[in-house]
PDB file of N, CA and C in Angstrom:
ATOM      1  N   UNK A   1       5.408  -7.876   8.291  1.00  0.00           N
ATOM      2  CA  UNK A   1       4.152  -7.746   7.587  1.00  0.00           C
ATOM      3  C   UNK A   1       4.248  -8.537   6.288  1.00  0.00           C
ATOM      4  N   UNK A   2       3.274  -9.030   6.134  1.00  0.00           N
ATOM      5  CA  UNK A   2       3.252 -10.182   4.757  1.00  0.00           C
ATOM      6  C   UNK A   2       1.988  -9.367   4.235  1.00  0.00           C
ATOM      7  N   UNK A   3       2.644  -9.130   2.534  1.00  0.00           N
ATOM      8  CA  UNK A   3       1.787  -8.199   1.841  1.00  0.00           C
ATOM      9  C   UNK A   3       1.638  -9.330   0.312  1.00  0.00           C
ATOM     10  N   UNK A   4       0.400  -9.248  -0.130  1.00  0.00           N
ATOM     11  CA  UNK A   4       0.773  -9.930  -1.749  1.00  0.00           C
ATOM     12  C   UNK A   4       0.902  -9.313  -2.884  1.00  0.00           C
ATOM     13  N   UNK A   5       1.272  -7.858  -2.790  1.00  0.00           N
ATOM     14  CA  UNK A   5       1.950  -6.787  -4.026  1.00  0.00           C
ATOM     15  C   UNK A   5       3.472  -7.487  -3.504  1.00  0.00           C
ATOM     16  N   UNK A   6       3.762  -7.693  -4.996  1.00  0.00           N
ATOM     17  CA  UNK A   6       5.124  -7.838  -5.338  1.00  0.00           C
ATOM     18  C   UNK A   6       5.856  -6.901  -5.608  1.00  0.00           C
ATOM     19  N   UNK A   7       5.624  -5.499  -6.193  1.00  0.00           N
ATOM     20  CA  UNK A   7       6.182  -4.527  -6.431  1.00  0.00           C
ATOM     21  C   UNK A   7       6.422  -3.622  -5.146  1.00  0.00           C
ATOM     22  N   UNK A   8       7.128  -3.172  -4.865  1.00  0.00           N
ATOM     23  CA  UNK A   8       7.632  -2.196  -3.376  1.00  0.00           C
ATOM     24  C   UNK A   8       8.987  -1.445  -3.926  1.00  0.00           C
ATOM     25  N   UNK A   9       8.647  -0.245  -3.461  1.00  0.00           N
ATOM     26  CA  UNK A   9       9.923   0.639  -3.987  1.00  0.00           C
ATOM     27  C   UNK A   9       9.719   1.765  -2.211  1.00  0.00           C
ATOM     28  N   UNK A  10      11.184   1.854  -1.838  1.00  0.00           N
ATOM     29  CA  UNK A  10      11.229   2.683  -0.822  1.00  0.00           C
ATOM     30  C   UNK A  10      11.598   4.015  -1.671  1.00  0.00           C
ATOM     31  N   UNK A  11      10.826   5.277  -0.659  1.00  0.00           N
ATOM     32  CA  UNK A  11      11.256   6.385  -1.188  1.00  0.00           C
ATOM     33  C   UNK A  11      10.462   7.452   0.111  1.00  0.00           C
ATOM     34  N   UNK A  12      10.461   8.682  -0.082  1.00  0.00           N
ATOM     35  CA  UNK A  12      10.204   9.609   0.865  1.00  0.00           C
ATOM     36  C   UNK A  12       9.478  10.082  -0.029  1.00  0.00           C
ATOM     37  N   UNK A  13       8.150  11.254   1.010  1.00  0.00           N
ATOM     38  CA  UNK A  13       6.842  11.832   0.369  1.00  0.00           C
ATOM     39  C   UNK A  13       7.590  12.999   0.462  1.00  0.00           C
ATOM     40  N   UNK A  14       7.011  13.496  -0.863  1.00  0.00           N
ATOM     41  CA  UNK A  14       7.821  14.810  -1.504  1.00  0.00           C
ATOM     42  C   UNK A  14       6.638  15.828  -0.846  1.00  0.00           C
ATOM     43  N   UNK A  15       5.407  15.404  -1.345  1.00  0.00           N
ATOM     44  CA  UNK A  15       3.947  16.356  -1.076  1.00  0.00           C
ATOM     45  C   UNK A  15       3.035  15.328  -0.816  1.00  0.00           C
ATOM     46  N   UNK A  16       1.855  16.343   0.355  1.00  0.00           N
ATOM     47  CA  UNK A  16       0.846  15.665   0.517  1.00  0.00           C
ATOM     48  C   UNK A  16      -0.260  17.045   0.363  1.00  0.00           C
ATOM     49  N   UNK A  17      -1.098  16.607  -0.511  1.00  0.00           N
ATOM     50  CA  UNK A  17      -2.431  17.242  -0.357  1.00  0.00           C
ATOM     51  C   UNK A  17      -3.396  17.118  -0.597  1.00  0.00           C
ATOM     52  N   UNK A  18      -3.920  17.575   0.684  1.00  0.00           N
ATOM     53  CA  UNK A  18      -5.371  17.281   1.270  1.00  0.00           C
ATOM     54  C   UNK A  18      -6.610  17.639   0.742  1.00  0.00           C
ATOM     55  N   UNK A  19      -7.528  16.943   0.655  1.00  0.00           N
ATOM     56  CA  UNK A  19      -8.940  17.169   0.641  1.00  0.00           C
ATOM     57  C   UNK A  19      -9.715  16.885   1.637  1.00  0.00           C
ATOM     58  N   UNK A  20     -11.423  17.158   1.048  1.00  0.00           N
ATOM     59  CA  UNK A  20     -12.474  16.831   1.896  1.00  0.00           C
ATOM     60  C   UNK A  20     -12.372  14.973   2.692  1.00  0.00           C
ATOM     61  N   UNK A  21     -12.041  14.080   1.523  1.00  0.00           N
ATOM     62  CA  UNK A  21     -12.234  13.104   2.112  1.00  0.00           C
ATOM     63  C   UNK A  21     -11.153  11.965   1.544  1.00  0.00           C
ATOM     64  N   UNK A  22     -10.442  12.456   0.504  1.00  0.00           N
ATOM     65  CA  UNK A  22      -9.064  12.112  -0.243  1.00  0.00           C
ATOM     66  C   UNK A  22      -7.864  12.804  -0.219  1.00  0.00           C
ATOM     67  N   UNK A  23      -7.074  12.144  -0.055  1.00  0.00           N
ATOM     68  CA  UNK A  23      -5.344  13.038  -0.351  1.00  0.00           C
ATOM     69  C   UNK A  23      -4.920  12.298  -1.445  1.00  0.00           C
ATOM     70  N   UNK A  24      -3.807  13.465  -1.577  1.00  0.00           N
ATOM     71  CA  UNK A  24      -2.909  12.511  -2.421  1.00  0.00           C
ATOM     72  C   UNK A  24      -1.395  12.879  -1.880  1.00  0.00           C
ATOM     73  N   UNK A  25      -0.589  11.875  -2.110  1.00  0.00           N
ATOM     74  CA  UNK A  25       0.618  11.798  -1.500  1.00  0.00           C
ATOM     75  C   UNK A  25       1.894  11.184  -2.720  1.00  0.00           C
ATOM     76  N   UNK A  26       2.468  12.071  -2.746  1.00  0.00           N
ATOM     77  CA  UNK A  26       3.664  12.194  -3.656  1.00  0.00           C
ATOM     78  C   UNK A  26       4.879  11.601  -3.158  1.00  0.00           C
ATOM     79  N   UNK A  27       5.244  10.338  -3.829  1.00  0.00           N
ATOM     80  CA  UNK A  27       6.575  10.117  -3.048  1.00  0.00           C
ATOM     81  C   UNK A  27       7.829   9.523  -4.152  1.00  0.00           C
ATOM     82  N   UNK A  28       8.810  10.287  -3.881  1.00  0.00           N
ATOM     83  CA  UNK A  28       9.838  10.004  -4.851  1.00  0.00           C
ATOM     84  C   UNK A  28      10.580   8.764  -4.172  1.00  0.00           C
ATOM     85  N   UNK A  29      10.733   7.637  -5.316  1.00  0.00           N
ATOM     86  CA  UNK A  29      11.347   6.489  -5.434  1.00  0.00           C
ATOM     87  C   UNK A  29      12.772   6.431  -6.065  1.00  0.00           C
ATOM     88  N   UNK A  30      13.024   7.596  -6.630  1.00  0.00           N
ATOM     89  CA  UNK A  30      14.649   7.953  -6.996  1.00  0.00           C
ATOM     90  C   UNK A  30      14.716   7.494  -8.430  1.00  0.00           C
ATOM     91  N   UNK A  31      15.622   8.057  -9.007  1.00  0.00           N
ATOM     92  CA  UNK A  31      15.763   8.227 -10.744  1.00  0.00           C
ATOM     93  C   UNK A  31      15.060   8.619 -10.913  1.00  0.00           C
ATOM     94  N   UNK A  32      14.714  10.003 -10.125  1.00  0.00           N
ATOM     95  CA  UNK A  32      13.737  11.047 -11.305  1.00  0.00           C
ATOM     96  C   UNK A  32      12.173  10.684 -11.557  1.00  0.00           C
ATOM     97  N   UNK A  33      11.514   9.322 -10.564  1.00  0.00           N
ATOM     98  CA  UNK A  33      10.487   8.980 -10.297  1.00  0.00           C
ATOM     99  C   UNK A  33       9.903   9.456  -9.236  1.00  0.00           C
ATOM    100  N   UNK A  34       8.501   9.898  -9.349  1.00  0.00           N
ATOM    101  CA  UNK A  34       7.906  10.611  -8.758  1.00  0.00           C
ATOM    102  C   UNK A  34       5.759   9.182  -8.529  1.00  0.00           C
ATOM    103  N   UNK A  35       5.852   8.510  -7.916  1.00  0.00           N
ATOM    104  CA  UNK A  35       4.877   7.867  -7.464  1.00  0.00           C
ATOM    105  C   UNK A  35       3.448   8.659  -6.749  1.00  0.00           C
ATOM    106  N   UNK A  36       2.512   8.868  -7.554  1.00  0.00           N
ATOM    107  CA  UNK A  36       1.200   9.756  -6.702  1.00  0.00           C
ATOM    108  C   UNK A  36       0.237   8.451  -6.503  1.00  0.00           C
ATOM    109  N   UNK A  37       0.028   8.738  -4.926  1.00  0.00           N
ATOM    110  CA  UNK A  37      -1.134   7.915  -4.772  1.00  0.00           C
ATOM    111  C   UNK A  37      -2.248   8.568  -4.052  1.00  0.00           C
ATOM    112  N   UNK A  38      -3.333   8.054  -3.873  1.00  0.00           N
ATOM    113  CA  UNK A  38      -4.393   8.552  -3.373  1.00  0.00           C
ATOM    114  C   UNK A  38      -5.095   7.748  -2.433  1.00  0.00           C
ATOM    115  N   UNK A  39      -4.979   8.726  -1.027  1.00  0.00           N
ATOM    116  CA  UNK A  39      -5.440   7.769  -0.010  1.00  0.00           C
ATOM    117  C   UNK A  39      -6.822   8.578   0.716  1.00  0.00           C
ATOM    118  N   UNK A  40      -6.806   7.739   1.329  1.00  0.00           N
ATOM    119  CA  UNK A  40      -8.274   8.772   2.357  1.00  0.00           C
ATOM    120  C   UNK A  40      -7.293   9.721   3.415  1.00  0.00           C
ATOM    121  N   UNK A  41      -7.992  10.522   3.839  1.00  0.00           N
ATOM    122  CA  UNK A  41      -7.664  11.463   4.884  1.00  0.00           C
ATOM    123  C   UNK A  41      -7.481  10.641   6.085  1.00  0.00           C
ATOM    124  N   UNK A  42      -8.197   9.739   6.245  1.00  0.00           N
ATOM    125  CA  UNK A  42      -8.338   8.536   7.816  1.00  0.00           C
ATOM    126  C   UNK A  42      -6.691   8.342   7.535  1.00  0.00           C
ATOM    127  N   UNK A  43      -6.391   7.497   6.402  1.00  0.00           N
ATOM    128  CA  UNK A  43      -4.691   6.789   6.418  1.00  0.00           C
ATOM    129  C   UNK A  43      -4.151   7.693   6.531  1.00  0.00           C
ATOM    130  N   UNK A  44      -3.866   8.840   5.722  1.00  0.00           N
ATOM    131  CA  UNK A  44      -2.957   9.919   6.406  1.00  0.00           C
ATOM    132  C   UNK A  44      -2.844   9.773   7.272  1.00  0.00           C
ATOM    133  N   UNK A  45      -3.909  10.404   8.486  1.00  0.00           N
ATOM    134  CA  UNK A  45      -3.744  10.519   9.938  1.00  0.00           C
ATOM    135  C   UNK A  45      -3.260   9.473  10.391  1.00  0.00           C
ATOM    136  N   UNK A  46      -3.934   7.896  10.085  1.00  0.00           N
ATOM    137  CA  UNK A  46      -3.583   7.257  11.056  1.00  0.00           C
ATOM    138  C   UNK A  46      -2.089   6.975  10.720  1.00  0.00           C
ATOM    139  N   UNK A  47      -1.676   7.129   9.565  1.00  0.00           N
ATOM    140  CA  UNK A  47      -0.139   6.762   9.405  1.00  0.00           C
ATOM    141  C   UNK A  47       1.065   7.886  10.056  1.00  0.00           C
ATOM    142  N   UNK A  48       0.242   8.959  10.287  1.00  0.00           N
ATOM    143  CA  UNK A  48       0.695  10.150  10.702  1.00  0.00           C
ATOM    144  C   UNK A  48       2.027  10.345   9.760  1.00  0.00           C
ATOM    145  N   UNK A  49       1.278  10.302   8.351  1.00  0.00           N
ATOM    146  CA  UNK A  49       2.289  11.253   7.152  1.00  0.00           C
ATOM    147  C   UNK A  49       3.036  12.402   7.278  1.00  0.00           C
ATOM    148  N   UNK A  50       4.095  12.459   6.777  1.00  0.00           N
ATOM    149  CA  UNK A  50       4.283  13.784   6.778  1.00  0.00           C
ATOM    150  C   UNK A  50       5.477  13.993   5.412  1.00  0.00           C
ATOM    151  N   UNK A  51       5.380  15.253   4.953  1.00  0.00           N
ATOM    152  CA  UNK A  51       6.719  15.487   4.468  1.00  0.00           C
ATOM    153  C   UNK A  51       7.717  15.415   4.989  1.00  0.00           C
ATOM    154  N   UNK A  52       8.562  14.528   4.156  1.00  0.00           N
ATOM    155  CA  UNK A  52       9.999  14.059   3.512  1.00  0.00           C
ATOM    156  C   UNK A  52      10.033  12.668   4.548  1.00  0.00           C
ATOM    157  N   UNK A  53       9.113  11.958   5.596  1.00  0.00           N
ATOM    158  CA  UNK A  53       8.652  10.827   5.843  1.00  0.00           C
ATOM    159  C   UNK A  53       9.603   9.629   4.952  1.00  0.00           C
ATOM    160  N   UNK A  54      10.384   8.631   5.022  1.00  0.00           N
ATOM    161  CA  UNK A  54      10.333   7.595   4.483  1.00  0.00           C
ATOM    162  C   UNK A  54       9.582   6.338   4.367  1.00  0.00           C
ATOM    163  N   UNK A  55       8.584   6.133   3.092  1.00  0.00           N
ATOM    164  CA  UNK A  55       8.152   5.237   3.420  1.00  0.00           C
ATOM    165  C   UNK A  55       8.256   4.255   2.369  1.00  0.00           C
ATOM    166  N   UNK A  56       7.323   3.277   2.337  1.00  0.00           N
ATOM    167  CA  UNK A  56       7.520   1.843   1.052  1.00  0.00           C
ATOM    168  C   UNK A  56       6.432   1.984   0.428  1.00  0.00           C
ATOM    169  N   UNK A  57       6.308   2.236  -0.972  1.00  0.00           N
ATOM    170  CA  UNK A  57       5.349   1.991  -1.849  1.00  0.00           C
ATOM    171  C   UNK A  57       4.494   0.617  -2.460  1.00  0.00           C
ATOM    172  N   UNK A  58       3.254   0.233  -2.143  1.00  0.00           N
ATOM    173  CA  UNK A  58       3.152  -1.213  -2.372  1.00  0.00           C
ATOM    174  C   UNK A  58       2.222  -0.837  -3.948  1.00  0.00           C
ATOM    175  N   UNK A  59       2.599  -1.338  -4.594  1.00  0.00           N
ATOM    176  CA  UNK A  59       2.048  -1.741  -5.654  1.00  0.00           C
ATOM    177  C   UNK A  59       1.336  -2.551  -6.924  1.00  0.00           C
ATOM    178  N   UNK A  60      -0.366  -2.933  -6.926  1.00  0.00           N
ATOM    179  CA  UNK A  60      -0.722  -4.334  -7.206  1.00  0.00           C
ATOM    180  C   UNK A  60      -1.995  -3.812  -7.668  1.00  0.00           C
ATOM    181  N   UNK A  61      -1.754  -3.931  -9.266  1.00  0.00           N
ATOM    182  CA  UNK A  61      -2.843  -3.583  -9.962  1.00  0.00           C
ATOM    183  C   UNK A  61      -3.223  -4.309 -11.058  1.00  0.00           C
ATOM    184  N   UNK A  62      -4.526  -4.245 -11.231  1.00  0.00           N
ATOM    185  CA  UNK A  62      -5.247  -5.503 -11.409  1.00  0.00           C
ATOM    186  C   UNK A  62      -5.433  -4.838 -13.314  1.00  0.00           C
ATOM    187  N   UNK A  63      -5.860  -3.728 -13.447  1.00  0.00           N
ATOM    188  CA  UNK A  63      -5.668  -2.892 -14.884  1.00  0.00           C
ATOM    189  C   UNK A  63      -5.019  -1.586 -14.252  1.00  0.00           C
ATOM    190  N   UNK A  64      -4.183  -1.700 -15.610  1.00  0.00           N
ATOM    191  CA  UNK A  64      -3.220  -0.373 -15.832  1.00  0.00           C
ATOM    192  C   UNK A  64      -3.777   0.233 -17.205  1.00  0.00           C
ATOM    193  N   UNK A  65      -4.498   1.649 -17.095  1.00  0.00           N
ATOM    194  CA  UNK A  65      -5.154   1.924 -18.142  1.00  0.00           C
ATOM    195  C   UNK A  65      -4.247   3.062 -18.665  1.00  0.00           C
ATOM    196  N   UNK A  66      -4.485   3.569 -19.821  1.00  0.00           N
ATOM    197  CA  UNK A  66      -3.537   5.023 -20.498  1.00  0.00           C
ATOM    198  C   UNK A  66      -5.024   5.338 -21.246  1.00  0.00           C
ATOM    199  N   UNK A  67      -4.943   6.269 -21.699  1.00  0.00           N
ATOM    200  CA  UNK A  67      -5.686   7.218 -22.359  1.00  0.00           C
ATOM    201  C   UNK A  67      -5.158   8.261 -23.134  1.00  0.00           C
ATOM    202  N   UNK A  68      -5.882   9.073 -24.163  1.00  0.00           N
ATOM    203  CA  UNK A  68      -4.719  10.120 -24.915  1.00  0.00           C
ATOM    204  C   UNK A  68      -6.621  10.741 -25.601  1.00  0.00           C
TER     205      UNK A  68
END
């Protein structure tokens, strides 16, 4: 698979939880990093997620915002 995020970190989903039409899926990348992303309920299924799953994190963002 040819992806154009340069950033990828392997790690396993710690938690997944579900909503109406969003999840979110928790996956630790190691050193105490903890990665949440938010997918639709469709990718779940079709990826057939699950806890402690290994998978690859792709990462490619266009703004990185903070707030306080």
């Amino acid at each position: 698979m040819k992806i154009s995020a340069r950033n990828q970190f392997g790690g396993r989903i710690t938690e997944i939880r579900r909503g109406a039409v969003n999840g979110t899926v928790k996956v630790d990348i190691g050193n105490g990093m903890i990665v949440t992303a938010g997918i639709t309920e469709e990718a779940i299924a079709d990826l057939a997620l699950s806890q402690g799953d290994a998978v690859t994190v792709f990462i490619k963002a266009s703004d990185v915002l903070i707030g306080k």
